[in-house]
PDB file of N, CA and C in Angstrom:
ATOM      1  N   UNK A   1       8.696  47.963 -57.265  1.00  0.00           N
ATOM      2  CA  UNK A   1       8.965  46.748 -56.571  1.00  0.00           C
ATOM      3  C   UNK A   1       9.037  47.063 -55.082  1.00  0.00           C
ATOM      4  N   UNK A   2       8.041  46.504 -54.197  1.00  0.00           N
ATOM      5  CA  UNK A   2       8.001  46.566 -52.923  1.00  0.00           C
ATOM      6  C   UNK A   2       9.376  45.929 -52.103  1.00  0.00           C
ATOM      7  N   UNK A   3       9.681  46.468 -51.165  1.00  0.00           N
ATOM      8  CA  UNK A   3      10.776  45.427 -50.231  1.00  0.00           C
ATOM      9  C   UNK A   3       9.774  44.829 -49.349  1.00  0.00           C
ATOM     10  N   UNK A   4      10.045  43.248 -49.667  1.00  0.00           N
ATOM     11  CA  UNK A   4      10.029  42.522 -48.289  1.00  0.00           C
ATOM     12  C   UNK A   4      10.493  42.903 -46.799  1.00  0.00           C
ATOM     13  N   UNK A   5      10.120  42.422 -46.128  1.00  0.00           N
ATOM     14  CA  UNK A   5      10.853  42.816 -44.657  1.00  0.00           C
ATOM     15  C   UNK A   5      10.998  41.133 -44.125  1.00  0.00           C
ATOM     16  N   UNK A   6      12.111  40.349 -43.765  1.00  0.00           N
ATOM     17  CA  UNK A   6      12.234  39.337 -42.751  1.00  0.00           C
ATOM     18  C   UNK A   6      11.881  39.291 -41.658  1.00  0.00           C
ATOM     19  N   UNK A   7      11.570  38.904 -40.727  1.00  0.00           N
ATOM     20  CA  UNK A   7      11.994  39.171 -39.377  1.00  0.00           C
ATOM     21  C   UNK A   7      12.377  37.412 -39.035  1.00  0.00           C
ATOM     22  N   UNK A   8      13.725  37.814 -38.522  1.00  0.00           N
ATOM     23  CA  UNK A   8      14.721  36.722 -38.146  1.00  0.00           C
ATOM     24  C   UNK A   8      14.787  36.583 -36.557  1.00  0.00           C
ATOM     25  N   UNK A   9      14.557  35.245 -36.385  1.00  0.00           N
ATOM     26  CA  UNK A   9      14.335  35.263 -34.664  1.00  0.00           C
ATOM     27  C   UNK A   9      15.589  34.458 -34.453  1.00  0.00           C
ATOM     28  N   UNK A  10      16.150  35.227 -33.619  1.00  0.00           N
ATOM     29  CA  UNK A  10      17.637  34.713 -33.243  1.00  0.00           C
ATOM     30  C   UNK A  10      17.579  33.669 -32.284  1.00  0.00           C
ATOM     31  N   UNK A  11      17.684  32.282 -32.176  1.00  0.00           N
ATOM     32  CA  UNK A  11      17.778  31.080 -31.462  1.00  0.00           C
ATOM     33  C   UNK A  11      18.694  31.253 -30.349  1.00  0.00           C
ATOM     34  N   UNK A  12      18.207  30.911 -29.041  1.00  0.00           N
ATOM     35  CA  UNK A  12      19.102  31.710 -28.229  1.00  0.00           C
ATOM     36  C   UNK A  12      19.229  29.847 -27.627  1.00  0.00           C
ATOM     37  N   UNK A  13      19.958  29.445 -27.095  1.00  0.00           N
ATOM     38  CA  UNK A  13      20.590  28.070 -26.769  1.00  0.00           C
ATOM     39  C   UNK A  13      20.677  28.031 -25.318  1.00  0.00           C
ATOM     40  N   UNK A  14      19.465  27.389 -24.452  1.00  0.00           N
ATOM     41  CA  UNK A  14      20.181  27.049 -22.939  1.00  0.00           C
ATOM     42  C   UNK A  14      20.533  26.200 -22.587  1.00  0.00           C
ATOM     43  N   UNK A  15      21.637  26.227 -21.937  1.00  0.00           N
ATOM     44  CA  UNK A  15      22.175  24.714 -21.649  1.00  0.00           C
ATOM     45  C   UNK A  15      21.211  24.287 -20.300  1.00  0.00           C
ATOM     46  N   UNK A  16      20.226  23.567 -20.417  1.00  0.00           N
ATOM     47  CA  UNK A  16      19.864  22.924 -19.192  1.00  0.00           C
ATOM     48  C   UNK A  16      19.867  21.599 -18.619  1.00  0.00           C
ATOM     49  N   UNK A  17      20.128  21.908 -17.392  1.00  0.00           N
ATOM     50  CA  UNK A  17      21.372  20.649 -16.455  1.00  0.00           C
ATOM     51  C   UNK A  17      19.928  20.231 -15.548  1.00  0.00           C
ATOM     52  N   UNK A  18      20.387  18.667 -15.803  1.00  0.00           N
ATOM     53  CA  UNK A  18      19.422  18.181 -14.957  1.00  0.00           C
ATOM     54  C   UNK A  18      19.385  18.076 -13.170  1.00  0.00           C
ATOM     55  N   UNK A  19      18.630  18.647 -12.336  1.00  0.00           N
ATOM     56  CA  UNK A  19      18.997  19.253 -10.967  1.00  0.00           C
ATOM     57  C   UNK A  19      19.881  18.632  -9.988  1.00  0.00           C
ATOM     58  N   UNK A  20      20.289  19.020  -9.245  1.00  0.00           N
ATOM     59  CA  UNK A  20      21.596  18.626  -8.433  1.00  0.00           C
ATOM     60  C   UNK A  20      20.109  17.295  -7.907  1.00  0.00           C
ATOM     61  N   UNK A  21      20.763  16.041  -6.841  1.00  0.00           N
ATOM     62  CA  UNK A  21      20.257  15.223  -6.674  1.00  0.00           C
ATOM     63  C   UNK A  21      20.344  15.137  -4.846  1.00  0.00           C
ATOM     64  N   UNK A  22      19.935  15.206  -3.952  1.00  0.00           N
ATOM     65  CA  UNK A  22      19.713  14.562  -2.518  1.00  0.00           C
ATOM     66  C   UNK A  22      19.178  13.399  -1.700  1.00  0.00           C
ATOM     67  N   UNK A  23      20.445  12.883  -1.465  1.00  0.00           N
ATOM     68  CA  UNK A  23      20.229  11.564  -0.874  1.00  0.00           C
ATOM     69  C   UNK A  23      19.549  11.735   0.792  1.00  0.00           C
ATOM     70  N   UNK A  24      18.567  11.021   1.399  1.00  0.00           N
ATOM     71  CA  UNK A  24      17.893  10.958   2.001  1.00  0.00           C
ATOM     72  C   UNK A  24      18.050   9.915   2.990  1.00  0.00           C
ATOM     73  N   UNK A  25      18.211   9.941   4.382  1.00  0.00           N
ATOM     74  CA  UNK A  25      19.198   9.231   4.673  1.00  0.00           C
ATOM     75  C   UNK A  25      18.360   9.264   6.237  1.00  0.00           C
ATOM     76  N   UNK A  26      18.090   7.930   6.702  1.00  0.00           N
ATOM     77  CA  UNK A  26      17.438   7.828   8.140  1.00  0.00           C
ATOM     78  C   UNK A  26      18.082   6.891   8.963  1.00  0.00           C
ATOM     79  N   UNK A  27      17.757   7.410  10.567  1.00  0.00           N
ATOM     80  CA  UNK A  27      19.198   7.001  11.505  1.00  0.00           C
ATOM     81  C   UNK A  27      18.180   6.237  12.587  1.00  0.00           C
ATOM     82  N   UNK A  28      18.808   5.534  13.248  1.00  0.00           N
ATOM     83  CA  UNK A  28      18.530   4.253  14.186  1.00  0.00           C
ATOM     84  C   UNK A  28      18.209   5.321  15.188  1.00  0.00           C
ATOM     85  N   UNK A  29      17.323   4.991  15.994  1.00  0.00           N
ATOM     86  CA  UNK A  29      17.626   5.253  17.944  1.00  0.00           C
ATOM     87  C   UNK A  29      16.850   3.791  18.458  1.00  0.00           C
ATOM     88  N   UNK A  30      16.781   4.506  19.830  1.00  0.00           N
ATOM     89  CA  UNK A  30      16.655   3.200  20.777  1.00  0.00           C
ATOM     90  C   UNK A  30      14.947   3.517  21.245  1.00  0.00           C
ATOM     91  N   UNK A  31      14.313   4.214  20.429  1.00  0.00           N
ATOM     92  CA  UNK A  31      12.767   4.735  21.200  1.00  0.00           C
ATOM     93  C   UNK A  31      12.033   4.636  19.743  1.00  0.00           C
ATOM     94  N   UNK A  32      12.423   5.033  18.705  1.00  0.00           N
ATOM     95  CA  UNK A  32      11.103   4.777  17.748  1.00  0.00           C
ATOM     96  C   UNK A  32      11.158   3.407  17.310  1.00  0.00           C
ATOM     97  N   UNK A  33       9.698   2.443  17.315  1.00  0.00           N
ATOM     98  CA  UNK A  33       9.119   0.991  17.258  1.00  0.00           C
ATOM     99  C   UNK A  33       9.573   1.265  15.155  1.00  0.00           C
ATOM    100  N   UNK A  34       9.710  -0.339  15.618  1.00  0.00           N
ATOM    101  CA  UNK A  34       9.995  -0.852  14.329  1.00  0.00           C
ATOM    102  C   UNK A  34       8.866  -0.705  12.960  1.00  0.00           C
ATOM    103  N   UNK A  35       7.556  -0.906  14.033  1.00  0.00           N
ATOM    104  CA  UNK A  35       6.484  -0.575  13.297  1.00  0.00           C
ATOM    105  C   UNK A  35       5.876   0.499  12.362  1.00  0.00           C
ATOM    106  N   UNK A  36       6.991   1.796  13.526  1.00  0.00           N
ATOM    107  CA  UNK A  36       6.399   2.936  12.749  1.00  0.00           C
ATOM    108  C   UNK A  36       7.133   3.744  11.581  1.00  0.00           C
ATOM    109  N   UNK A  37       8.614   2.937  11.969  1.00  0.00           N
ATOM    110  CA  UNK A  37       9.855   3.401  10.626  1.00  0.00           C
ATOM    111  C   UNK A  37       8.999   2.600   9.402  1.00  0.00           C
ATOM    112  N   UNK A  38       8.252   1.610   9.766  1.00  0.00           N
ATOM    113  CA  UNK A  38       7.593   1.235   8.102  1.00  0.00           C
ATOM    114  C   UNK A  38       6.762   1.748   7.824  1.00  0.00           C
ATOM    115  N   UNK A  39       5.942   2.072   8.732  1.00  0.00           N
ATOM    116  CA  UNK A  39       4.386   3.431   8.535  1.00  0.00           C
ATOM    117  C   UNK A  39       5.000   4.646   7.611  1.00  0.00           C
ATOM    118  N   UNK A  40       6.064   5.471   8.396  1.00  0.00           N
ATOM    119  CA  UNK A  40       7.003   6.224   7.617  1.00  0.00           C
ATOM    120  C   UNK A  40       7.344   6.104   6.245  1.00  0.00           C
ATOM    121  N   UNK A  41       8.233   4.675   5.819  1.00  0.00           N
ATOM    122  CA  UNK A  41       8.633   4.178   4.605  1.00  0.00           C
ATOM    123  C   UNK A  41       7.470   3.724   3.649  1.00  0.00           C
ATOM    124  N   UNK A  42       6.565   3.542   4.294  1.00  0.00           N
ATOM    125  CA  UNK A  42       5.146   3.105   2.975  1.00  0.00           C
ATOM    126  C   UNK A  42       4.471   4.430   2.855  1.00  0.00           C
ATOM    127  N   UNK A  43       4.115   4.968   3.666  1.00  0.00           N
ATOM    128  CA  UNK A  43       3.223   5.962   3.664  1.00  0.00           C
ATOM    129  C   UNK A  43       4.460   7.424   2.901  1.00  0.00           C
ATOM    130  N   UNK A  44       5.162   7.428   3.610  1.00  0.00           N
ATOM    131  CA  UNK A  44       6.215   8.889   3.231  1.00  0.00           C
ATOM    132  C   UNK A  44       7.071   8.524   1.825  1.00  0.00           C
ATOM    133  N   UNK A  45       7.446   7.656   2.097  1.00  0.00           N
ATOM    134  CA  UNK A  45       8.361   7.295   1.119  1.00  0.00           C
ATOM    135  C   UNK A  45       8.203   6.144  -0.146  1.00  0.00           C
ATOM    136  N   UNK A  46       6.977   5.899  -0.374  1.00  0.00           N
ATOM    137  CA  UNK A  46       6.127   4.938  -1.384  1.00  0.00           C
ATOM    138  C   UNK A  46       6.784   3.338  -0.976  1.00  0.00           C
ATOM    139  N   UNK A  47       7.289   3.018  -0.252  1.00  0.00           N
ATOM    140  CA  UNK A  47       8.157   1.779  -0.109  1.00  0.00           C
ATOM    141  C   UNK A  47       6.681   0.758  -0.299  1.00  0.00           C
ATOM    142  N   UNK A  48       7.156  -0.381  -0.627  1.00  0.00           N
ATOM    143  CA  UNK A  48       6.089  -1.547  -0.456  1.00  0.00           C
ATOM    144  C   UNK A  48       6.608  -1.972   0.930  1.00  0.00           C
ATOM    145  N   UNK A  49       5.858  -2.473   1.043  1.00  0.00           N
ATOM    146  CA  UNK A  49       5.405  -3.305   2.200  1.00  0.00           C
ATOM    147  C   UNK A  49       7.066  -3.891   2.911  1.00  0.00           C
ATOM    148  N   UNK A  50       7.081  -5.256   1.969  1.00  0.00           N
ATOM    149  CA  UNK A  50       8.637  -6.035   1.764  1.00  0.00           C
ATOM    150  C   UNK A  50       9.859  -5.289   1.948  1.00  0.00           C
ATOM    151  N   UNK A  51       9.693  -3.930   1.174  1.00  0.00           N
ATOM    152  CA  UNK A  51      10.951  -3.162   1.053  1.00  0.00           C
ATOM    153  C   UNK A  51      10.881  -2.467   1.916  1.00  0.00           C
ATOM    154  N   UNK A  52      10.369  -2.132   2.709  1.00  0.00           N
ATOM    155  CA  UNK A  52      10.068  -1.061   4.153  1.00  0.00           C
ATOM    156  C   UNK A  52      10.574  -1.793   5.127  1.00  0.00           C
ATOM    157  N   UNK A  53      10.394  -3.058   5.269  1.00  0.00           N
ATOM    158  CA  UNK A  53      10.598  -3.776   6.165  1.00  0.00           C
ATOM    159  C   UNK A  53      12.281  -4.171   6.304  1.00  0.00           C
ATOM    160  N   UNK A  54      12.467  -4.468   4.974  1.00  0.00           N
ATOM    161  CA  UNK A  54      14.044  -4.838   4.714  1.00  0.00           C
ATOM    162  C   UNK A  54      14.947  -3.421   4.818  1.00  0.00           C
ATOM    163  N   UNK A  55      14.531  -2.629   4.275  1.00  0.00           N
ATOM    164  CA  UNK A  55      15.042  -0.855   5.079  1.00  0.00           C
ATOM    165  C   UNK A  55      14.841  -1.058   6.017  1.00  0.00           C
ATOM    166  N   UNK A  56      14.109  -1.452   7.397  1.00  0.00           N
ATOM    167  CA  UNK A  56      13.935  -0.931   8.537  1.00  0.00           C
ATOM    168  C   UNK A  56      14.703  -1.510   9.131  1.00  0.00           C
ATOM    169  N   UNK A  57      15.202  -2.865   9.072  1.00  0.00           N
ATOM    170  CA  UNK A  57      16.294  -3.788   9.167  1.00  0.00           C
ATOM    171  C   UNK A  57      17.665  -3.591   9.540  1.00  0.00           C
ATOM    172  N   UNK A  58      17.758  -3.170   8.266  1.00  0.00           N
ATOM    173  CA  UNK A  58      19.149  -2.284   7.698  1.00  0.00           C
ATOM    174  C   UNK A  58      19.690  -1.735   8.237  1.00  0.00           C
ATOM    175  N   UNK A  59      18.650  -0.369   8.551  1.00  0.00           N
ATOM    176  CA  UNK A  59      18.901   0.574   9.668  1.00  0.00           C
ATOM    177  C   UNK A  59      19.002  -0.026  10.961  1.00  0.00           C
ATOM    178  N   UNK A  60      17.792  -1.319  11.646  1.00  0.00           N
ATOM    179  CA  UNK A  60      18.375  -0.960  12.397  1.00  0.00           C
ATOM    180  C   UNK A  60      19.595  -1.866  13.330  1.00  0.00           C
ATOM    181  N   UNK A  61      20.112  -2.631  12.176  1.00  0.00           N
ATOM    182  CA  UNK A  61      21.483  -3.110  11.812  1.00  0.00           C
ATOM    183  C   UNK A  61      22.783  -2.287  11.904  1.00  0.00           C
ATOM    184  N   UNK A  62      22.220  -1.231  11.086  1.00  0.00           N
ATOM    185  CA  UNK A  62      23.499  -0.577  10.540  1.00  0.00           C
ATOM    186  C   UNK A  62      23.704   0.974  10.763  1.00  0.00           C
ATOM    187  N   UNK A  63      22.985   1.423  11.775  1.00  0.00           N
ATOM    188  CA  UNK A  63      22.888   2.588  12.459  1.00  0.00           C
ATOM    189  C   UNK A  63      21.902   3.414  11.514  1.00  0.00           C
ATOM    190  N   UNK A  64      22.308   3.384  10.111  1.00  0.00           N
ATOM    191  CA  UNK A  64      21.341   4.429   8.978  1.00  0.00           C
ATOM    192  C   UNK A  64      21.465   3.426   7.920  1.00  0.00           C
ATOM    193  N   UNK A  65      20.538   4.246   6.957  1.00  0.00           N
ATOM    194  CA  UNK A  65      20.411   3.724   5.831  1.00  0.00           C
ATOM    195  C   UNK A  65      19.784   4.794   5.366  1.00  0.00           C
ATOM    196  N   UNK A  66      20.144   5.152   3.747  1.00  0.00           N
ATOM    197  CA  UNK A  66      19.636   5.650   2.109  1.00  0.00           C
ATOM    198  C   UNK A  66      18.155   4.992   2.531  1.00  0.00           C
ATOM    199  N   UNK A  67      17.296   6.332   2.511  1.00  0.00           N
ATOM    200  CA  UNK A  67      16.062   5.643   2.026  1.00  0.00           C
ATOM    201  C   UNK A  67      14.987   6.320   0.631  1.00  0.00           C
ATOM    202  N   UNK A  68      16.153   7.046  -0.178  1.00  0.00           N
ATOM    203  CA  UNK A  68      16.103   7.758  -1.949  1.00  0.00           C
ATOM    204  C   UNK A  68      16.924   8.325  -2.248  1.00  0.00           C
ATOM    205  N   UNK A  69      17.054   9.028  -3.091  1.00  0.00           N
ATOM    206  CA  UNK A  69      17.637  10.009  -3.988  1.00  0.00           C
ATOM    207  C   UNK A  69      16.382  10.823  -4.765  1.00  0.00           C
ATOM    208  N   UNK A  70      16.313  12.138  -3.846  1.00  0.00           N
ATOM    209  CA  UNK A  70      15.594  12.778  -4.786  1.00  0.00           C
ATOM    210  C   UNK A  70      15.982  14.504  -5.077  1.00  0.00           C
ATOM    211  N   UNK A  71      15.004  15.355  -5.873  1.00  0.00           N
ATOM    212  CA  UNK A  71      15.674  16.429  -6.205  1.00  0.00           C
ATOM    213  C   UNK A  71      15.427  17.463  -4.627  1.00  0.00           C
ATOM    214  N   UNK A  72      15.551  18.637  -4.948  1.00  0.00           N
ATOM    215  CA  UNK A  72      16.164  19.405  -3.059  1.00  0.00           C
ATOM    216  C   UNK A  72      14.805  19.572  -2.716  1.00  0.00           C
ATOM    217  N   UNK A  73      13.953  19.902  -3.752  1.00  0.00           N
ATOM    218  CA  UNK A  73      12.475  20.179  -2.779  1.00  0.00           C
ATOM    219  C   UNK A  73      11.791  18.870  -2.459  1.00  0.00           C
ATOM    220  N   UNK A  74      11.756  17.900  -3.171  1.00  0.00           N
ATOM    221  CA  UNK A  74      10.943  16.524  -2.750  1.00  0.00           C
ATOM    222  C   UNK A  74      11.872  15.783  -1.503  1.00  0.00           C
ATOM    223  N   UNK A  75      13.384  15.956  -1.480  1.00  0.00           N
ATOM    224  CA  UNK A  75      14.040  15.705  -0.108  1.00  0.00           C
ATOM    225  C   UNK A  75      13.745  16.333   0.677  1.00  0.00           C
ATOM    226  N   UNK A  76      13.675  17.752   1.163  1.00  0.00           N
ATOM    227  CA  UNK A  76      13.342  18.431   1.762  1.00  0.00           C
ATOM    228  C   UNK A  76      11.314  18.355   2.287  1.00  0.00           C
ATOM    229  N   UNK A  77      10.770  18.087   1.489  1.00  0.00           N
ATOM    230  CA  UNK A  77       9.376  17.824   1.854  1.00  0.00           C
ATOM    231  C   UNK A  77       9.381  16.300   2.570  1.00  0.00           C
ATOM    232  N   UNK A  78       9.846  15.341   1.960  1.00  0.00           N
ATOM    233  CA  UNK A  78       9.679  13.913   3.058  1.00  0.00           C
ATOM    234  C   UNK A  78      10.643  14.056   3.727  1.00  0.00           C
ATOM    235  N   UNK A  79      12.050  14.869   3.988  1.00  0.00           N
ATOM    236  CA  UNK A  79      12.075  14.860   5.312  1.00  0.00           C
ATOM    237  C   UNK A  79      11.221  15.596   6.300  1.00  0.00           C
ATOM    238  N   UNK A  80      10.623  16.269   6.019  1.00  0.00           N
ATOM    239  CA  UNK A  80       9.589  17.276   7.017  1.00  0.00           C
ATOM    240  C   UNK A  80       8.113  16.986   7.500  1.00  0.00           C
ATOM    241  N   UNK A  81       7.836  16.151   6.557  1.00  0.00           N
ATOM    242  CA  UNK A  81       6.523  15.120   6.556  1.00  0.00           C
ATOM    243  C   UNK A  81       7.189  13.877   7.523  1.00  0.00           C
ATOM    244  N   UNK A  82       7.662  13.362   7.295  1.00  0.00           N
ATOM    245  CA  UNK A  82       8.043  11.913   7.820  1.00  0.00           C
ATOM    246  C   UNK A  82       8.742  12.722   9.316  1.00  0.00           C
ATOM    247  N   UNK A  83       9.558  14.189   9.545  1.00  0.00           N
ATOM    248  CA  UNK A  83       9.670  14.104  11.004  1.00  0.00           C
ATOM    249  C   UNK A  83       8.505  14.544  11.751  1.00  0.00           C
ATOM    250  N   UNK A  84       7.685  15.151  11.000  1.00  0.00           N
ATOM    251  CA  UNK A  84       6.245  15.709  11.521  1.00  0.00           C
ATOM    252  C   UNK A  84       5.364  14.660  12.257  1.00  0.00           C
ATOM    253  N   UNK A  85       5.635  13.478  11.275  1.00  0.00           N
ATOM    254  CA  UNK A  85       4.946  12.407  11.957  1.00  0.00           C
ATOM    255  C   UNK A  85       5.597  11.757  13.266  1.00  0.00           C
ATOM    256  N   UNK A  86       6.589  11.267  12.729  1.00  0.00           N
ATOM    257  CA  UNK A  86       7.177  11.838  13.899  1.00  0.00           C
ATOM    258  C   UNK A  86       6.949  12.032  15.149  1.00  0.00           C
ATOM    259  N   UNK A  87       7.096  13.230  15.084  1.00  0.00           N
ATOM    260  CA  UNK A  87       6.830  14.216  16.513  1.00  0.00           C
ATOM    261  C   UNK A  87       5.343  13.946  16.910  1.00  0.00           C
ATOM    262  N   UNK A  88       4.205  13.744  15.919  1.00  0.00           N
ATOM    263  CA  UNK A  88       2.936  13.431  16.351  1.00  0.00           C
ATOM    264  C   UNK A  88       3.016  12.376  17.913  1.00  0.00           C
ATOM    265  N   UNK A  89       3.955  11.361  16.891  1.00  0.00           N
ATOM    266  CA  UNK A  89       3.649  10.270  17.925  1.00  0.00           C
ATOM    267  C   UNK A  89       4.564  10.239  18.896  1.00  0.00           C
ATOM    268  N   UNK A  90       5.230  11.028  19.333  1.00  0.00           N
ATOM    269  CA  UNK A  90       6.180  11.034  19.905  1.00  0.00           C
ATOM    270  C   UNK A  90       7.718  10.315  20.087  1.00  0.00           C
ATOM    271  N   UNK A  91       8.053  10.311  18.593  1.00  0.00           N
ATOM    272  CA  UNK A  91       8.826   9.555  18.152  1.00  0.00           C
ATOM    273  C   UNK A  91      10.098  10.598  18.299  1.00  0.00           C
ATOM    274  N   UNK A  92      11.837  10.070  18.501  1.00  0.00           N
ATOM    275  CA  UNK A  92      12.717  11.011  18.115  1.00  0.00           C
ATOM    276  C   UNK A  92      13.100  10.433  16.739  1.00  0.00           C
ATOM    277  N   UNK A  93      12.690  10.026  15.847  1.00  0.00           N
ATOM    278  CA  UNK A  93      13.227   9.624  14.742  1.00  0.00           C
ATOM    279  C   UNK A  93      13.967  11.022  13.697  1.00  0.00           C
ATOM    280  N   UNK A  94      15.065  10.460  13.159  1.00  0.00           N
ATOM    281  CA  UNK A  94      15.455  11.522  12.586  1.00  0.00           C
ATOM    282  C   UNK A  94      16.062  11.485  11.237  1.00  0.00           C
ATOM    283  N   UNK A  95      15.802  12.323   9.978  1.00  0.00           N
ATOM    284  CA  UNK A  95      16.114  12.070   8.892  1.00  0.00           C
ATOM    285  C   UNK A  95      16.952  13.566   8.558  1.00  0.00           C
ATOM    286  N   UNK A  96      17.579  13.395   7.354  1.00  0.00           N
ATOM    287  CA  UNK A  96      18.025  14.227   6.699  1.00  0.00           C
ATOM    288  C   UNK A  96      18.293  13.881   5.465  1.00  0.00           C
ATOM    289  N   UNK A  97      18.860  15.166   4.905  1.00  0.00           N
ATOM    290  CA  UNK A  97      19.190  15.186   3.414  1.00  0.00           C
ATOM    291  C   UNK A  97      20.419  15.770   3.180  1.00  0.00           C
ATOM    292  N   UNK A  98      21.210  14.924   1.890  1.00  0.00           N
ATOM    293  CA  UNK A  98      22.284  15.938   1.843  1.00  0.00           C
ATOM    294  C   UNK A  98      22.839  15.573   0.504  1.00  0.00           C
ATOM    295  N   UNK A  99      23.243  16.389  -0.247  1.00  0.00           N
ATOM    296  CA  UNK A  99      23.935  16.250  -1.412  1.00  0.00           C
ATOM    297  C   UNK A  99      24.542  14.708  -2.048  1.00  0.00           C
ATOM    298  N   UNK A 100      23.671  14.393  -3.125  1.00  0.00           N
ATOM    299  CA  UNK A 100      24.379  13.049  -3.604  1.00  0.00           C
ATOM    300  C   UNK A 100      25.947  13.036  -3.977  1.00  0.00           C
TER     301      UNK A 100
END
């Protein structure tokens, strides 16, 4: 009588957590046109049209405004895209990111 041999694969369990989250967050000045915080918000930030406009508002109502929640590298990329542009046009517009 031959022995069998098993081979038993031990299930190893990761707990995986869905990624920390960064809120995205853009501030008023007195030099970048209204026009181009929506160029920004449609183009950088997928906004429609309507909703770019009513963000741009907001802000520049209310000194800043939330303009997402996303994970650290996609915050970190539209803020760097959207100040790039930015600076093209000679805008001081300024965004950041920071922990939801």
């Amino acid at each position: 009588m031959s022995k069998e041999q098993s081979q038993l694969r031990e299930r190893v369990h990761h707990d995986l957590q869905e990624p920390h989250r960064y809120k995205v967050t853009i501030y008023n000045d007195d030099f970048t046109t209204m026009e181009f915080v929506v160029k920004v918000l449609t183009q950088v930030f997928f906004k429609s049209q309507a909703d770019a406009e009513q963000l741009m508002l907001k802000v520049h109502h209310s000194e800043k405004a939330v303009v997402g929640i996303y994970t650290y590298d996609i915050a970190v990329s539209k803020v760097q895209r959207a100040t790039a542009m930015a600076r093209e046009e000679g805008f001081p517009l300024r965004l950041t990111y920071e922990p939801e």
